[in-house]
PDB file of N, CA and C in Angstrom:
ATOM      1  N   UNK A   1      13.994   2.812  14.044  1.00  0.00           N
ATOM      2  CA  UNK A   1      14.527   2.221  12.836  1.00  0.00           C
ATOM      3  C   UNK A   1      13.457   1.355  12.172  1.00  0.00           C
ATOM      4  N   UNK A   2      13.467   1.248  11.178  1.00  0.00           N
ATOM      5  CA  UNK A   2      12.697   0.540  10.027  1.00  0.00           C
ATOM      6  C   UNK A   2      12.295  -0.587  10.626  1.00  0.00           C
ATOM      7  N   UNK A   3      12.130  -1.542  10.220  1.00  0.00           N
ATOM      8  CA  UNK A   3      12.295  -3.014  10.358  1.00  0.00           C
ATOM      9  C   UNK A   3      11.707  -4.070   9.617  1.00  0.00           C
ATOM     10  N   UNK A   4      10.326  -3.417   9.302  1.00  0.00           N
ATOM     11  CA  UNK A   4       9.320  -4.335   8.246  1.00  0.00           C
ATOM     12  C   UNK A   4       8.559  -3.471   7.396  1.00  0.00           C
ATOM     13  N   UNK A   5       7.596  -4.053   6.323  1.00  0.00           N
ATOM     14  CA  UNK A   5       7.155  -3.477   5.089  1.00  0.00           C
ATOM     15  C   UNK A   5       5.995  -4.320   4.468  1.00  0.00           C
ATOM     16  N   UNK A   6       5.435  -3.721   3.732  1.00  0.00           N
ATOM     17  CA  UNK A   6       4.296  -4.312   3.049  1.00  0.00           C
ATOM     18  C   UNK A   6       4.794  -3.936   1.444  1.00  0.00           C
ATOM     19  N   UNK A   7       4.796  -4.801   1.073  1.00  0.00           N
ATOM     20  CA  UNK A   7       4.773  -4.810  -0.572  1.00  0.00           C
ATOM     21  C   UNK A   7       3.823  -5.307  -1.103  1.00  0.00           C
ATOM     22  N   UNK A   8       2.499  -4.498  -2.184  1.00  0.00           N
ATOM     23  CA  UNK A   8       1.304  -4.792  -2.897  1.00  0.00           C
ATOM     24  C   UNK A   8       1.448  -4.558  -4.241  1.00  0.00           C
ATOM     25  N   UNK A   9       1.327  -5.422  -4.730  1.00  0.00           N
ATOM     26  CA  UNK A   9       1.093  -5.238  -6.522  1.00  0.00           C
ATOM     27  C   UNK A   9      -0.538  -5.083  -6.792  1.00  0.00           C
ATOM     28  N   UNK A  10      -1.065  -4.401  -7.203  1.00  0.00           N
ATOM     29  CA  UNK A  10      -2.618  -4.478  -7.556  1.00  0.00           C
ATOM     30  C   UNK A  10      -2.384  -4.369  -9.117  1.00  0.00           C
ATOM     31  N   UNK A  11      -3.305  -5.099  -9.607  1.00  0.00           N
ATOM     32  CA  UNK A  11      -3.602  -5.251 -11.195  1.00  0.00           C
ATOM     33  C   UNK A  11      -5.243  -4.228 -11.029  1.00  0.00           C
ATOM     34  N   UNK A  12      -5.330  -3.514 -12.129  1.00  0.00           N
ATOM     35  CA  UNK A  12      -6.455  -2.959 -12.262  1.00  0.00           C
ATOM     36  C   UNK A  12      -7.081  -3.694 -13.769  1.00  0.00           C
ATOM     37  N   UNK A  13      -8.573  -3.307 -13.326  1.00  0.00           N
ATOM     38  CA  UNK A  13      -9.305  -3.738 -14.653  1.00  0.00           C
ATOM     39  C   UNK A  13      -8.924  -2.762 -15.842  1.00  0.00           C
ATOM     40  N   UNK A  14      -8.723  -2.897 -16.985  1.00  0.00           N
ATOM     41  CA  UNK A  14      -8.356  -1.925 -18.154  1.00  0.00           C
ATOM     42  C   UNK A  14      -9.316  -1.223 -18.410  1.00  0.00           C
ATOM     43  N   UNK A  15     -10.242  -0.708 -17.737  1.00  0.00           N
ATOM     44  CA  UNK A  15     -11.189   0.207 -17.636  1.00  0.00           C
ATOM     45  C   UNK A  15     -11.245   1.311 -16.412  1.00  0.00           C
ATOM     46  N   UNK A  16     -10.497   0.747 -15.683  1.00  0.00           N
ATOM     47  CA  UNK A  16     -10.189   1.081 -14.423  1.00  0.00           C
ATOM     48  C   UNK A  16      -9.039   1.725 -13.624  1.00  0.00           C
ATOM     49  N   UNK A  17      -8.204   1.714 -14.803  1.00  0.00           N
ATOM     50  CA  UNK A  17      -6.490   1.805 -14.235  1.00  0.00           C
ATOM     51  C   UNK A  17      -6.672   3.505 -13.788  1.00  0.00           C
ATOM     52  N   UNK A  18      -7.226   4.560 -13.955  1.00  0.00           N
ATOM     53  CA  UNK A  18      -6.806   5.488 -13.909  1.00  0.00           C
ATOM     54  C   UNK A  18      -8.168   6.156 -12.447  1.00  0.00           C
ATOM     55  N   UNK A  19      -8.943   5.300 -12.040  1.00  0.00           N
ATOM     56  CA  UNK A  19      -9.606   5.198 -10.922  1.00  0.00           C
ATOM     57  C   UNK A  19      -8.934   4.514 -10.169  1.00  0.00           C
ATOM     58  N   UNK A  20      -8.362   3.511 -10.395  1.00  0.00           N
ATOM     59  CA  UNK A  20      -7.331   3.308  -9.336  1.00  0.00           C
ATOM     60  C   UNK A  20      -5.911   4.220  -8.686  1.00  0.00           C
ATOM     61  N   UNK A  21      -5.363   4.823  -9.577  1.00  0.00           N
ATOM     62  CA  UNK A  21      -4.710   5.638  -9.812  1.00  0.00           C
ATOM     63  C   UNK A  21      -5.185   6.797  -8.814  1.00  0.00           C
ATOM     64  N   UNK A  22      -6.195   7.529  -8.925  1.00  0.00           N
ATOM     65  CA  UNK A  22      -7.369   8.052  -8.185  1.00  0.00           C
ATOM     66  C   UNK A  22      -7.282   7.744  -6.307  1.00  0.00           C
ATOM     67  N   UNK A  23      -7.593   6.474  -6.321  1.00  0.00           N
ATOM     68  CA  UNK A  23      -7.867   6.032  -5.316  1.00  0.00           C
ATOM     69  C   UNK A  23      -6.548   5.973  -4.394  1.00  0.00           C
ATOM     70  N   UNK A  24      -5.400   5.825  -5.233  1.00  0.00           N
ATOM     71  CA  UNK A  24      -4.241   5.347  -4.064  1.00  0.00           C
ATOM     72  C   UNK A  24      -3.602   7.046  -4.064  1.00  0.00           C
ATOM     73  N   UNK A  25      -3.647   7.619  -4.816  1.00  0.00           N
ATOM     74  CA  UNK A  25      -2.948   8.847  -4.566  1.00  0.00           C
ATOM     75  C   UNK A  25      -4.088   9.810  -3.644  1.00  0.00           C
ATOM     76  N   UNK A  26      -5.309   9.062  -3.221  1.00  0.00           N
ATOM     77  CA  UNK A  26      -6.368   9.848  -2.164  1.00  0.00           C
ATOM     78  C   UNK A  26      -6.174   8.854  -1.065  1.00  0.00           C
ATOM     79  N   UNK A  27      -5.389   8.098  -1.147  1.00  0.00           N
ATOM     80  CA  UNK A  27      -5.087   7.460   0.430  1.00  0.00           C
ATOM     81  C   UNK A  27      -3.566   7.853   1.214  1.00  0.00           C
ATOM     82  N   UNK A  28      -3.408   8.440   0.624  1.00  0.00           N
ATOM     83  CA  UNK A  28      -2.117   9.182   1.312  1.00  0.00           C
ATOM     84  C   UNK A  28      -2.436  10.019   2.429  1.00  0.00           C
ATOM     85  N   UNK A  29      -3.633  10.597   2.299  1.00  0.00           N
ATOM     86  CA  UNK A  29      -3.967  11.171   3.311  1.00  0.00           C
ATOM     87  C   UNK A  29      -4.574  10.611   4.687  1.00  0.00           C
ATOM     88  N   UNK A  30      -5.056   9.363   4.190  1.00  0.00           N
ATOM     89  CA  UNK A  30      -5.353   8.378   5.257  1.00  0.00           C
ATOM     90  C   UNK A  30      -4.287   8.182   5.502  1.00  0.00           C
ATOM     91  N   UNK A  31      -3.394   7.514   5.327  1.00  0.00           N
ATOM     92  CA  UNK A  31      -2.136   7.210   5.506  1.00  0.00           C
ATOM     93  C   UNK A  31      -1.080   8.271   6.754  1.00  0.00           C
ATOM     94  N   UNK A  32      -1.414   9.379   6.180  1.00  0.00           N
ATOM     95  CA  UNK A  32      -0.778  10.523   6.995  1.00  0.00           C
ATOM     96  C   UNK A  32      -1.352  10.060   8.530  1.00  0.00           C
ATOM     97  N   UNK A  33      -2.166   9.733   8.830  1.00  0.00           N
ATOM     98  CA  UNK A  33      -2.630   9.914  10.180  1.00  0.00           C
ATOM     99  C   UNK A  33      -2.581   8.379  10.948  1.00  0.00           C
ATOM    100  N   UNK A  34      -1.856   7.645   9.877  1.00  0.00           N
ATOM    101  CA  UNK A  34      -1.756   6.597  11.010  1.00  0.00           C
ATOM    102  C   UNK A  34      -0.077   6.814  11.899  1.00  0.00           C
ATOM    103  N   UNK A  35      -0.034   6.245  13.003  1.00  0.00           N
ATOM    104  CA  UNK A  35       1.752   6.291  13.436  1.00  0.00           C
ATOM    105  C   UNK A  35       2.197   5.075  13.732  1.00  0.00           C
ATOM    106  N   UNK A  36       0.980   4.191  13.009  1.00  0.00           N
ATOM    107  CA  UNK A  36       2.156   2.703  12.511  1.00  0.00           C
ATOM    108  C   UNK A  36       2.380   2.942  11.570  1.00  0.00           C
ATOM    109  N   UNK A  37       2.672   3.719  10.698  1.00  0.00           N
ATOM    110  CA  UNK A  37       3.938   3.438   8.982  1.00  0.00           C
ATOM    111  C   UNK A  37       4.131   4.862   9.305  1.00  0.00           C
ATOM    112  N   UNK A  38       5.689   4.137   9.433  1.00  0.00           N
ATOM    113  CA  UNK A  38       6.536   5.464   8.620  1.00  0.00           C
ATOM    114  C   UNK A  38       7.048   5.717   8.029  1.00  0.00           C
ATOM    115  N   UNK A  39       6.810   5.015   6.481  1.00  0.00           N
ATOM    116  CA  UNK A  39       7.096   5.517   5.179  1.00  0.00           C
ATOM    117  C   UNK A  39       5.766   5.117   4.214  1.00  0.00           C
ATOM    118  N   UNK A  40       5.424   5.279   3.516  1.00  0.00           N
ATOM    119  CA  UNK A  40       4.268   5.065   2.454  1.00  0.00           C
ATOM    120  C   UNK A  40       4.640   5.378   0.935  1.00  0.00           C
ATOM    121  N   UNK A  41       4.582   4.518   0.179  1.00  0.00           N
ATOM    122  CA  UNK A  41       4.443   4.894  -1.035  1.00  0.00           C
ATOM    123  C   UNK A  41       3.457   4.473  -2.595  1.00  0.00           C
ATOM    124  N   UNK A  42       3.294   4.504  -3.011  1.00  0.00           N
ATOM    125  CA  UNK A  42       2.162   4.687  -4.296  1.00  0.00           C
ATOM    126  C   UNK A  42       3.118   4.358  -5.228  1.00  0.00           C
ATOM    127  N   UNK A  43       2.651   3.796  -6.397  1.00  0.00           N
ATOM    128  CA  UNK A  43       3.475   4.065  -7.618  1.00  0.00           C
ATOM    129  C   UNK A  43       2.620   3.214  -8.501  1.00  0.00           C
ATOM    130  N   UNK A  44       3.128   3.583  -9.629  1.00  0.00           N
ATOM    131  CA  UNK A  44       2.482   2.850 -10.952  1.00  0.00           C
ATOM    132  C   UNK A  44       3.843   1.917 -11.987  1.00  0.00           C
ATOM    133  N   UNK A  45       3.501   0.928 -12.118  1.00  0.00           N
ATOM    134  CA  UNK A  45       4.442   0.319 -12.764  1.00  0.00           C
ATOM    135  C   UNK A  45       4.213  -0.362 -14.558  1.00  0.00           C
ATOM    136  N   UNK A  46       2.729  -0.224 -14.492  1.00  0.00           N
ATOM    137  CA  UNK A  46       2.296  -0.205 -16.252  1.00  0.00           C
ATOM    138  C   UNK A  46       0.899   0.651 -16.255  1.00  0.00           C
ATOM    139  N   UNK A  47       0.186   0.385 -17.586  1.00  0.00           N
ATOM    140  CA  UNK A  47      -0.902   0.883 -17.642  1.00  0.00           C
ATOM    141  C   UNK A  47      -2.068   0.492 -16.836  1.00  0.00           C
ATOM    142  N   UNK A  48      -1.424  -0.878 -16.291  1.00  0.00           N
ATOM    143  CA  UNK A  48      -2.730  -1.018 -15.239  1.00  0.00           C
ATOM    144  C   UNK A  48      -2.346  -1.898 -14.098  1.00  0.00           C
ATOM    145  N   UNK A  49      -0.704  -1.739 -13.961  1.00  0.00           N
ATOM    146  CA  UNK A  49      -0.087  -2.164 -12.727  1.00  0.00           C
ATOM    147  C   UNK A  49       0.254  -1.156 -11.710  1.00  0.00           C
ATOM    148  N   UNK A  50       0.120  -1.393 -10.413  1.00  0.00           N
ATOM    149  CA  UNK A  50      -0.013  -0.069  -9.470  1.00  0.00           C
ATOM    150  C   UNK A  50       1.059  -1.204  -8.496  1.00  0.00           C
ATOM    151  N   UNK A  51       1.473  -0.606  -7.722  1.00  0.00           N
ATOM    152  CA  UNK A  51       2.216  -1.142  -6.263  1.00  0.00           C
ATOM    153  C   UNK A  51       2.164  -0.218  -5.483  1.00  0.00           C
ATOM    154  N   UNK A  52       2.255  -1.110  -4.120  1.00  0.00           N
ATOM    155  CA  UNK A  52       1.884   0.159  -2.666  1.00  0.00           C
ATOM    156  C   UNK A  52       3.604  -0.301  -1.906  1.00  0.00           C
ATOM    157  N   UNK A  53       4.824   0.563  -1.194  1.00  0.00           N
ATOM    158  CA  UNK A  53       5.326  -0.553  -0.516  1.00  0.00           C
ATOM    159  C   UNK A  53       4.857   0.899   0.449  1.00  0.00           C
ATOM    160  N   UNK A  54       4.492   0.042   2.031  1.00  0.00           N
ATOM    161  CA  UNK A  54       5.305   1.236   3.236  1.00  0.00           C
ATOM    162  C   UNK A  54       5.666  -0.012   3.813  1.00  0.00           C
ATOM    163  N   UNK A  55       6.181   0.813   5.399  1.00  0.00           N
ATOM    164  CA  UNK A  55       7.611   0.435   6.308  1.00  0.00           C
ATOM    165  C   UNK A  55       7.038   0.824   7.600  1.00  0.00           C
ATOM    166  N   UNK A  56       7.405  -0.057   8.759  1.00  0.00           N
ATOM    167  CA  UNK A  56       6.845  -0.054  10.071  1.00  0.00           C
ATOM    168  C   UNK A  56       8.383   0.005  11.115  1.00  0.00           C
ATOM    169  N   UNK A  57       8.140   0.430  12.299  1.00  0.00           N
ATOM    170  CA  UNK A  57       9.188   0.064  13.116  1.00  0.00           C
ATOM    171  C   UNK A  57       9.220  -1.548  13.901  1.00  0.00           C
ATOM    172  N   UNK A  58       8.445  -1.733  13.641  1.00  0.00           N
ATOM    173  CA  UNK A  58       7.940  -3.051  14.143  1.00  0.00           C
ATOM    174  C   UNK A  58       6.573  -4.041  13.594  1.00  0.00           C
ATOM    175  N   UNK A  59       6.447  -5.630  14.211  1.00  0.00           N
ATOM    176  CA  UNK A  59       5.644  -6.055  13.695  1.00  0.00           C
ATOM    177  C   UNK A  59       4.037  -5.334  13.833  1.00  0.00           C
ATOM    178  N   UNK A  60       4.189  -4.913  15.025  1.00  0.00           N
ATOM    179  CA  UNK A  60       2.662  -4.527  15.758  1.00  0.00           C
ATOM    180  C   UNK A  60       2.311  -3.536  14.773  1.00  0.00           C
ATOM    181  N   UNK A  61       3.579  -3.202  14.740  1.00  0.00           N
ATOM    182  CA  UNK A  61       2.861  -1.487  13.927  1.00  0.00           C
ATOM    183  C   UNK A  61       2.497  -1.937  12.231  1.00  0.00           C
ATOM    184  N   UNK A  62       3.029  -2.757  11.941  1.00  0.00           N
ATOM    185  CA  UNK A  62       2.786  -3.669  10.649  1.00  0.00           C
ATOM    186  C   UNK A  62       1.200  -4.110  10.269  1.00  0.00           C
ATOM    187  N   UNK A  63       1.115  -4.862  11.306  1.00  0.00           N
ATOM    188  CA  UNK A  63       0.060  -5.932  11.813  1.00  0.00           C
ATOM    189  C   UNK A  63      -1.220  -4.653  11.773  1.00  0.00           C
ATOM    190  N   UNK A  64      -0.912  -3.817  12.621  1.00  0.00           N
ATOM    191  CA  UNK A  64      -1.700  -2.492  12.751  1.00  0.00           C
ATOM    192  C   UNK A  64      -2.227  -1.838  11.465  1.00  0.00           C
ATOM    193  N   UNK A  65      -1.198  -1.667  10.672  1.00  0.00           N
ATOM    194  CA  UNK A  65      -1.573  -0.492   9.410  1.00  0.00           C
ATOM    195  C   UNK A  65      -2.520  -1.977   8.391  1.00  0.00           C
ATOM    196  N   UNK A  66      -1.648  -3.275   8.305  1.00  0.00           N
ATOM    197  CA  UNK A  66      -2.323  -3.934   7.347  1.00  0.00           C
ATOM    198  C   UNK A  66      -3.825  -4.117   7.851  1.00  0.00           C
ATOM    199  N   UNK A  67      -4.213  -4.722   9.192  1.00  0.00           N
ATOM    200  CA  UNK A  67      -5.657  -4.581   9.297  1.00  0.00           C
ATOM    201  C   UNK A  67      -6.422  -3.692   9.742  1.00  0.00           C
ATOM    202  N   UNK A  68      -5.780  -2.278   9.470  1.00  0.00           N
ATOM    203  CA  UNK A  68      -6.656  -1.074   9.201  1.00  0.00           C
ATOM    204  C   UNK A  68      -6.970  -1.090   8.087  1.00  0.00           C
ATOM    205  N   UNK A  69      -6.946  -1.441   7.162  1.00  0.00           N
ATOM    206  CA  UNK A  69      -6.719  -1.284   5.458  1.00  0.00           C
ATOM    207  C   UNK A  69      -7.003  -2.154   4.468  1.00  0.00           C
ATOM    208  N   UNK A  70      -7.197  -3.387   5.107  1.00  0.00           N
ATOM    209  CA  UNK A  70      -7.158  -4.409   4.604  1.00  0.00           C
ATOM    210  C   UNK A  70      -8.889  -4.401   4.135  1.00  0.00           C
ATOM    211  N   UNK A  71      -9.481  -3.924   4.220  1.00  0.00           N
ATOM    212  CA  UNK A  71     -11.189  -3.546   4.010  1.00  0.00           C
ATOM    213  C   UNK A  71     -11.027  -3.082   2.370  1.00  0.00           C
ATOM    214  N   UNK A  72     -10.368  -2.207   2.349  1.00  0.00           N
ATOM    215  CA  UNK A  72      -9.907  -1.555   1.116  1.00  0.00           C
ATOM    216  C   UNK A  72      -9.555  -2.389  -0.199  1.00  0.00           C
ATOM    217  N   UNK A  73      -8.768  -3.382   0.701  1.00  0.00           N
ATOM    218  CA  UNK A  73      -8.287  -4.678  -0.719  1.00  0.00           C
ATOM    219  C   UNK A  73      -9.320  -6.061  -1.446  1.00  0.00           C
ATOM    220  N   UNK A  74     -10.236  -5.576   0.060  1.00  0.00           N
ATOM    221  CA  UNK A  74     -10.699  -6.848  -0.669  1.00  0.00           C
ATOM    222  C   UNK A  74     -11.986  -6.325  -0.353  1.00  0.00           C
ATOM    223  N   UNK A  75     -12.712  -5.511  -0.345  1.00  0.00           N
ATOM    224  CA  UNK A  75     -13.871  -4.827  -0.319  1.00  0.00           C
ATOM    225  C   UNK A  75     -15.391  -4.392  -1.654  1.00  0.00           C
ATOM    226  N   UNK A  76     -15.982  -4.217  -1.859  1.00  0.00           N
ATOM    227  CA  UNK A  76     -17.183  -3.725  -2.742  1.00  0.00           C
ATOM    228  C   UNK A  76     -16.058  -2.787  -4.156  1.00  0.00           C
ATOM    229  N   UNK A  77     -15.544  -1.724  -3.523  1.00  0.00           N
ATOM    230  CA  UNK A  77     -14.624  -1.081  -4.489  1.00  0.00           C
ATOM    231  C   UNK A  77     -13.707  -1.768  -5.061  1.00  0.00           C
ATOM    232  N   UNK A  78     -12.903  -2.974  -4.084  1.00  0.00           N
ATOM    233  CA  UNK A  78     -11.641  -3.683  -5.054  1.00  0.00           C
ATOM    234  C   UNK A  78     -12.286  -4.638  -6.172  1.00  0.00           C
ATOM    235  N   UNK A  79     -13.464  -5.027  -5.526  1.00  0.00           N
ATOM    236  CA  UNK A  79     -13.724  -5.875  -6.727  1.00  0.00           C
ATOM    237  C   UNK A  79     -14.165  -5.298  -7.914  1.00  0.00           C
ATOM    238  N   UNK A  80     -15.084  -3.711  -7.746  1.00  0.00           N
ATOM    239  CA  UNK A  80     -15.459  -3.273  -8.909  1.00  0.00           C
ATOM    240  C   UNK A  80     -13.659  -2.868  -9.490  1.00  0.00           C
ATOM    241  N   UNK A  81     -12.645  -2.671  -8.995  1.00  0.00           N
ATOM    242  CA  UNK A  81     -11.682  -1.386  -9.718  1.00  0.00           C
ATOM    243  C   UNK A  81     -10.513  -2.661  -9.869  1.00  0.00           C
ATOM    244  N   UNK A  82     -10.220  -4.025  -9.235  1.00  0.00           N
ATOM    245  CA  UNK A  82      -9.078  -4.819  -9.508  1.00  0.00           C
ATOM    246  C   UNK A  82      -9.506  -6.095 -10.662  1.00  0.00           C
ATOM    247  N   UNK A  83      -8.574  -6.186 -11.378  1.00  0.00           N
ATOM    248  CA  UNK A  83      -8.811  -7.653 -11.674  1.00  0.00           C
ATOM    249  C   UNK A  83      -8.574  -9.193 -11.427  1.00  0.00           C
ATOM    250  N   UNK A  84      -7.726  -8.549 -10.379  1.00  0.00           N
ATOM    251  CA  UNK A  84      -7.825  -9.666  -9.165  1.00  0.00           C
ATOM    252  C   UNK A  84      -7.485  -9.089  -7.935  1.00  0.00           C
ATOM    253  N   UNK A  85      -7.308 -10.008  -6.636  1.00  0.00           N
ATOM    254  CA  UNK A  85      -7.328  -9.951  -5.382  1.00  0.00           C
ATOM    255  C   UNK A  85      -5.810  -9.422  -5.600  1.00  0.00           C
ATOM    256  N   UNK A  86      -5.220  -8.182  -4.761  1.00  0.00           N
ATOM    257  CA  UNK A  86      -3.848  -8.076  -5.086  1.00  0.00           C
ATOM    258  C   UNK A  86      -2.919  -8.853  -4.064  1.00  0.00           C
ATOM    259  N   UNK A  87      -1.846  -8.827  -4.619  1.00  0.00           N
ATOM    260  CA  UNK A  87      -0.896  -9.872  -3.848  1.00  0.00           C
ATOM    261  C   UNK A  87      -0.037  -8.932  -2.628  1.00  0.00           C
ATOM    262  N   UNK A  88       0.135  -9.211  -1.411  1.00  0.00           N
ATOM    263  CA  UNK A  88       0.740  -8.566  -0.571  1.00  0.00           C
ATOM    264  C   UNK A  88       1.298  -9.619   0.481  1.00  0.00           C
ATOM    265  N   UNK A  89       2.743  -8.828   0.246  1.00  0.00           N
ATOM    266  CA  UNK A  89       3.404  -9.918   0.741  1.00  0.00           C
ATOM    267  C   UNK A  89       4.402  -8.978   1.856  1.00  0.00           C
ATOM    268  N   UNK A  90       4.599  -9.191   3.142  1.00  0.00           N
ATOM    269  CA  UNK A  90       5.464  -8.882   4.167  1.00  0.00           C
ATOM    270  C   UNK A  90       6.744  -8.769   4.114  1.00  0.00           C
ATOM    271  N   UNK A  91       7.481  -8.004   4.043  1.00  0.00           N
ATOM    272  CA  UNK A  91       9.220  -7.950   3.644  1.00  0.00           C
ATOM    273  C   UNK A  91       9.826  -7.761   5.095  1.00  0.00           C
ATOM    274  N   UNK A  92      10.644  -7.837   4.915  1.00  0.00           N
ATOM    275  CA  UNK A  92      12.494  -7.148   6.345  1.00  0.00           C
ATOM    276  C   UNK A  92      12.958  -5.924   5.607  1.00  0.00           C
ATOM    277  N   UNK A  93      12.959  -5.310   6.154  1.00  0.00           N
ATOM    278  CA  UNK A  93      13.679  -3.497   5.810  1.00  0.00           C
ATOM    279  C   UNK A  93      15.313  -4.526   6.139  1.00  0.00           C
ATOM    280  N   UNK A  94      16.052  -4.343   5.037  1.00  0.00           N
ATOM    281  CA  UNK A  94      17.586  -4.669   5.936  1.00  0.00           C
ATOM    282  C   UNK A  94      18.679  -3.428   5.701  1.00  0.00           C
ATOM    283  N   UNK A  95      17.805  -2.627   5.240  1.00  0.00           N
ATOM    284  CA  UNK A  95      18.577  -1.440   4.883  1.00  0.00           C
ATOM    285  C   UNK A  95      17.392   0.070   4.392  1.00  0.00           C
ATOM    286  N   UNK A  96      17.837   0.880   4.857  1.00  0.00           N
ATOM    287  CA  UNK A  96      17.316   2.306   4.190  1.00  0.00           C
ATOM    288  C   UNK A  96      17.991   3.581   4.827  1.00  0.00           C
ATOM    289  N   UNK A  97      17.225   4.367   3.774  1.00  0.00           N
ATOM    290  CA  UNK A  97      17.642   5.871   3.652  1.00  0.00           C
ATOM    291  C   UNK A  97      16.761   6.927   3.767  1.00  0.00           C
ATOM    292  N   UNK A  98      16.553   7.775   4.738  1.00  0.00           N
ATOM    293  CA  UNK A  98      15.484   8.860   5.377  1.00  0.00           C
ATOM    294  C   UNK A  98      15.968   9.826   5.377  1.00  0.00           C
ATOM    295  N   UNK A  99      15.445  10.776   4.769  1.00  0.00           N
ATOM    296  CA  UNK A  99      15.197  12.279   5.088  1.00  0.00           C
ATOM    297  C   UNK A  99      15.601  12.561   6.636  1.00  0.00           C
ATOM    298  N   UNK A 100      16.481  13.406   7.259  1.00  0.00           N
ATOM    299  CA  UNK A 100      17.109  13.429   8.582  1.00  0.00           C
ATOM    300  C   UNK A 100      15.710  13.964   9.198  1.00  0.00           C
ATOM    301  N   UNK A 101      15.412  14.021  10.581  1.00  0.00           N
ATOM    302  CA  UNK A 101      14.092  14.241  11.288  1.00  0.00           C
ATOM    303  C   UNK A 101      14.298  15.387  11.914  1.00  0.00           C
TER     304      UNK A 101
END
């Protein structure tokens, strides 16, 4: 069962929004191969607002996916492609809905 989550808002530079765009829909595949998250998602919420949420069964596995990844946010690339540091903040799953296994 679910239990925890990462929620990221990234702001992109307005030169940048569609390299970012780029970048998170080519990390899905990283993503595929970890088996701490088991849900992942991408999305875009303006022209140069992006959000990431996934979902862990636990903290470890949480703790796990964020500092695998965490290179990514605040790295050589985020600073050329964000216009700021993005905000990520830890949630409680208190509810969801899955595709049967």
């Amino acid at each position: 069962m679910l239990t925890v989550g990462l929620l990221l808002r990234i702001e992109a530079k307005p030169d940048q929004a569609e390299e970012v765009e780029a970048m998170l829909k080519s990390a899905v595949d990283h993503v595929r191969h970890e088996t701490a998250t088991v849900v992942w998602f991408a999305f875009r919420l303006g022209p140069t607002t992006f959000g990431v949420f996934d979902a862990s069964v636990d903290e470890a596995n949480r703790q796990a996916h964020l500092d695998a990844n965490s290179g990514a946010l605040s790295g050589e690339l985020a600073a050329r492609l964000f216009a700021e540091s993005p905000s990520v903040e830890k949630v409680d799953v208190i509810a969801a809905k899955l595709p049967a296994a």
